[in-house]
C-alpha atoms as a PDB file:
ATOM      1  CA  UNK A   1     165.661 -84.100 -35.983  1.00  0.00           C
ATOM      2  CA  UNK A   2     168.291 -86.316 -36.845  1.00  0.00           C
ATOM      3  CA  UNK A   3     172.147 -86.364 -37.131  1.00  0.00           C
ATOM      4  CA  UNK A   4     173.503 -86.195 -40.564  1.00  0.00           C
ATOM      5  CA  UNK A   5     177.075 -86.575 -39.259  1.00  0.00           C
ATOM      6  CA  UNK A   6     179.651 -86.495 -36.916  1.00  0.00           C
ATOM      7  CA  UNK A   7     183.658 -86.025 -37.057  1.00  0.00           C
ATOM      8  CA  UNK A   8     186.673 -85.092 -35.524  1.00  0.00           C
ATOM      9  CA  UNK A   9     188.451 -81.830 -36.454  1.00  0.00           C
ATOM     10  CA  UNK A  10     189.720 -79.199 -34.916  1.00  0.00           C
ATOM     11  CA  UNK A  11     188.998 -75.634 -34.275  1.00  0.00           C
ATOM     12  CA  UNK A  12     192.045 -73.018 -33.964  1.00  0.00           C
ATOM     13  CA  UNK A  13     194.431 -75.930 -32.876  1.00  0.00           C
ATOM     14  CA  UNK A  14     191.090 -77.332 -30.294  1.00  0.00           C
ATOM     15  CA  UNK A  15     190.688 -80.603 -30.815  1.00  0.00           C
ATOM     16  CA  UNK A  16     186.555 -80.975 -31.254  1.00  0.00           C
ATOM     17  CA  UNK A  17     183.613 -83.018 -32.228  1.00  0.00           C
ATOM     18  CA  UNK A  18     181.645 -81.697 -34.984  1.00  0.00           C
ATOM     19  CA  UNK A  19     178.048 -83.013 -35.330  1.00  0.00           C
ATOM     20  CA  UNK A  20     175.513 -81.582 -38.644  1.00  0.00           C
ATOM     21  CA  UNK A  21     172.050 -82.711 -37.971  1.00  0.00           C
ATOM     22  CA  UNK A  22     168.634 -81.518 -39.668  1.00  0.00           C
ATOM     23  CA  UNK A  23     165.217 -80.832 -38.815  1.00  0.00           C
ATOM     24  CA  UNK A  24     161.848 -80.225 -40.091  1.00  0.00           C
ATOM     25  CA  UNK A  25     159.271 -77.819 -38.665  1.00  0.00           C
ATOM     26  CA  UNK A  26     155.649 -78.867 -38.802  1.00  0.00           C
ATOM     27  CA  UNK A  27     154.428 -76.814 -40.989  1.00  0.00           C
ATOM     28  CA  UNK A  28     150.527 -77.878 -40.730  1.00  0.00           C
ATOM     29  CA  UNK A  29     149.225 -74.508 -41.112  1.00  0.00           C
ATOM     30  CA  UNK A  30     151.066 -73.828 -44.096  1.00  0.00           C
ATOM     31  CA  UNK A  31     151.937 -77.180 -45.990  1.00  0.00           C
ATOM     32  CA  UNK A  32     152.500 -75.920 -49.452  1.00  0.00           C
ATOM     33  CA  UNK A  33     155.734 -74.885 -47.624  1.00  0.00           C
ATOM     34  CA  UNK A  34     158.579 -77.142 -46.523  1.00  0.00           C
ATOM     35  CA  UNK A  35     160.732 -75.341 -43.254  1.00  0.00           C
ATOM     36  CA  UNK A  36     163.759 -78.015 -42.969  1.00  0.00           C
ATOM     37  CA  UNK A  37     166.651 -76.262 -40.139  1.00  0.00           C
ATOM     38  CA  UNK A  38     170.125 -76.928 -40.528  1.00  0.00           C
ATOM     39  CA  UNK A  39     172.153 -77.345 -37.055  1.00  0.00           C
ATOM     40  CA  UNK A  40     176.216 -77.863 -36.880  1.00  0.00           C
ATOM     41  CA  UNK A  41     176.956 -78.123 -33.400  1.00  0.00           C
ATOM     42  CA  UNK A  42     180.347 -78.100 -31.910  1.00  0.00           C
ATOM     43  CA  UNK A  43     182.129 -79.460 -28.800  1.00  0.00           C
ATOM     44  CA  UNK A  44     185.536 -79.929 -27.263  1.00  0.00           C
ATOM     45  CA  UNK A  45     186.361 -83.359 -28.159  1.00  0.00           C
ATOM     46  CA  UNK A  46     187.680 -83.896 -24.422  1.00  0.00           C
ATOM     47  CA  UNK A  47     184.121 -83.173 -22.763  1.00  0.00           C
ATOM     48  CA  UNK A  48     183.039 -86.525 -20.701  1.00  0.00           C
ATOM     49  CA  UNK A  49     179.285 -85.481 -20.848  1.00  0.00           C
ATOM     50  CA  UNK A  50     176.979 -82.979 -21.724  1.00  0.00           C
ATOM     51  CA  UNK A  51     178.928 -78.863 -21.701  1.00  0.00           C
ATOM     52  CA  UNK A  52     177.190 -74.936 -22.355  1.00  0.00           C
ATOM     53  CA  UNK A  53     177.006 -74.247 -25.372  1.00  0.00           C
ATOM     54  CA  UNK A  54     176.150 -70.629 -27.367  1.00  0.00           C
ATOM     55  CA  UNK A  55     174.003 -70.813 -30.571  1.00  0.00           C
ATOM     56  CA  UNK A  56     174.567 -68.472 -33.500  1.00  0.00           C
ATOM     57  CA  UNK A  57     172.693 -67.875 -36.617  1.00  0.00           C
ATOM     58  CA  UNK A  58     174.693 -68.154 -39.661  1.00  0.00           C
ATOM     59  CA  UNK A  59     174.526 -67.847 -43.137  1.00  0.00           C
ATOM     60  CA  UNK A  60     174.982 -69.791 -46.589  1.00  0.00           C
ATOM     61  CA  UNK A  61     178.155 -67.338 -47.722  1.00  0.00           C
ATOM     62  CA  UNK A  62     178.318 -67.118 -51.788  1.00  0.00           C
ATOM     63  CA  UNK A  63     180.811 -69.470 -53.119  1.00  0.00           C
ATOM     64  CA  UNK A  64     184.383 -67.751 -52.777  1.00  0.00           C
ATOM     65  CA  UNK A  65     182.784 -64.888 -49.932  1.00  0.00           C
ATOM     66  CA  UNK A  66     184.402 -64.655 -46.607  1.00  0.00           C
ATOM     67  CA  UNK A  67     184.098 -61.830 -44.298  1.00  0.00           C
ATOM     68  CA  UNK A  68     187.646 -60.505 -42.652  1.00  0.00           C
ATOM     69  CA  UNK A  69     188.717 -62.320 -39.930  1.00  0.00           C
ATOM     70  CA  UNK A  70     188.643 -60.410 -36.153  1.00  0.00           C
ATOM     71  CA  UNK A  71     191.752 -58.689 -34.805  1.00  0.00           C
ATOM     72  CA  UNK A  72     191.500 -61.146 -32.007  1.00  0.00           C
ATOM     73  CA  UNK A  73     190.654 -64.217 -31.428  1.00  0.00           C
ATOM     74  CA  UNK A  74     187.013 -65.795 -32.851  1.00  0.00           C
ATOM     75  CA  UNK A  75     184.415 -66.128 -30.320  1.00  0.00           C
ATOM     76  CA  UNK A  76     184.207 -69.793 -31.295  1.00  0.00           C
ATOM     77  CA  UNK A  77     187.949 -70.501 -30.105  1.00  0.00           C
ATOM     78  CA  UNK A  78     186.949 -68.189 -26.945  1.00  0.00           C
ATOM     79  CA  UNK A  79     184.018 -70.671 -26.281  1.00  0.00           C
ATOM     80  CA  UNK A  80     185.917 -73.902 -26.951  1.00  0.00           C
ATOM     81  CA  UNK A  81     188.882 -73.132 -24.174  1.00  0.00           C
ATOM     82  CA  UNK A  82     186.559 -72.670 -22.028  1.00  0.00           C
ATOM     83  CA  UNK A  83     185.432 -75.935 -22.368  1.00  0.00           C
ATOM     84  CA  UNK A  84     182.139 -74.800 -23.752  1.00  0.00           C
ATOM     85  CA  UNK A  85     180.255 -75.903 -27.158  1.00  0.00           C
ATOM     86  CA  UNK A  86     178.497 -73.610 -30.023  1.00  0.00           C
ATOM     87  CA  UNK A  87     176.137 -74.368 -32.519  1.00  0.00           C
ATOM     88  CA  UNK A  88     175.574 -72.618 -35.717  1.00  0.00           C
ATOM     89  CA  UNK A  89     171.701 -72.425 -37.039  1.00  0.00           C
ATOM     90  CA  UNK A  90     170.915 -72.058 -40.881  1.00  0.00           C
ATOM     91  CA  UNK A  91     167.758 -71.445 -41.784  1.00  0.00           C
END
């Protein structure tokens, strides 16, 4: 597994560090198959070592396909004040 990327953004006004990295699975018992994992995980950009973090498994959305926003505020900005991380898997 390697890191793809890293960079600074922010996250509902949170300053954070956003990091993609990918994967591969071995696959030996199948290897007419490739199984690569996609990992985006995020983390409050003022963390001074290593914080909790909740994983997720998300989804490739269809160009121009959002689904409504919460009435409140996003788990992810939840986590993030709490001076937690997340990570979003795609398979």
């Amino acid at each position: 597994m390697g890191i793809v990327s890293a960079e600074s953004d922010t996250v509902a006004g949170i300053p954070v560090v956003s990091k993609k990295l990918a994967g591969r699975v071995d696959n030996s018992a199948y290897p007419l198959t490739e199984v690569t994992i996609d990992l985006t995980v995020v983390t409050p950009a003022a963390a001074e070592g290593p914080v909790p973090a909740m994983i997720d498994f998300g989804f490739n959305w269809p160009p121009n396909f959002r689904p409504p926003p919460p009435d409140g505020p996003m788990w992810q900005q939840q986590l993030l004040e709490r001076g937690w991380g997340y990570a979003t898997l795609i398979r």
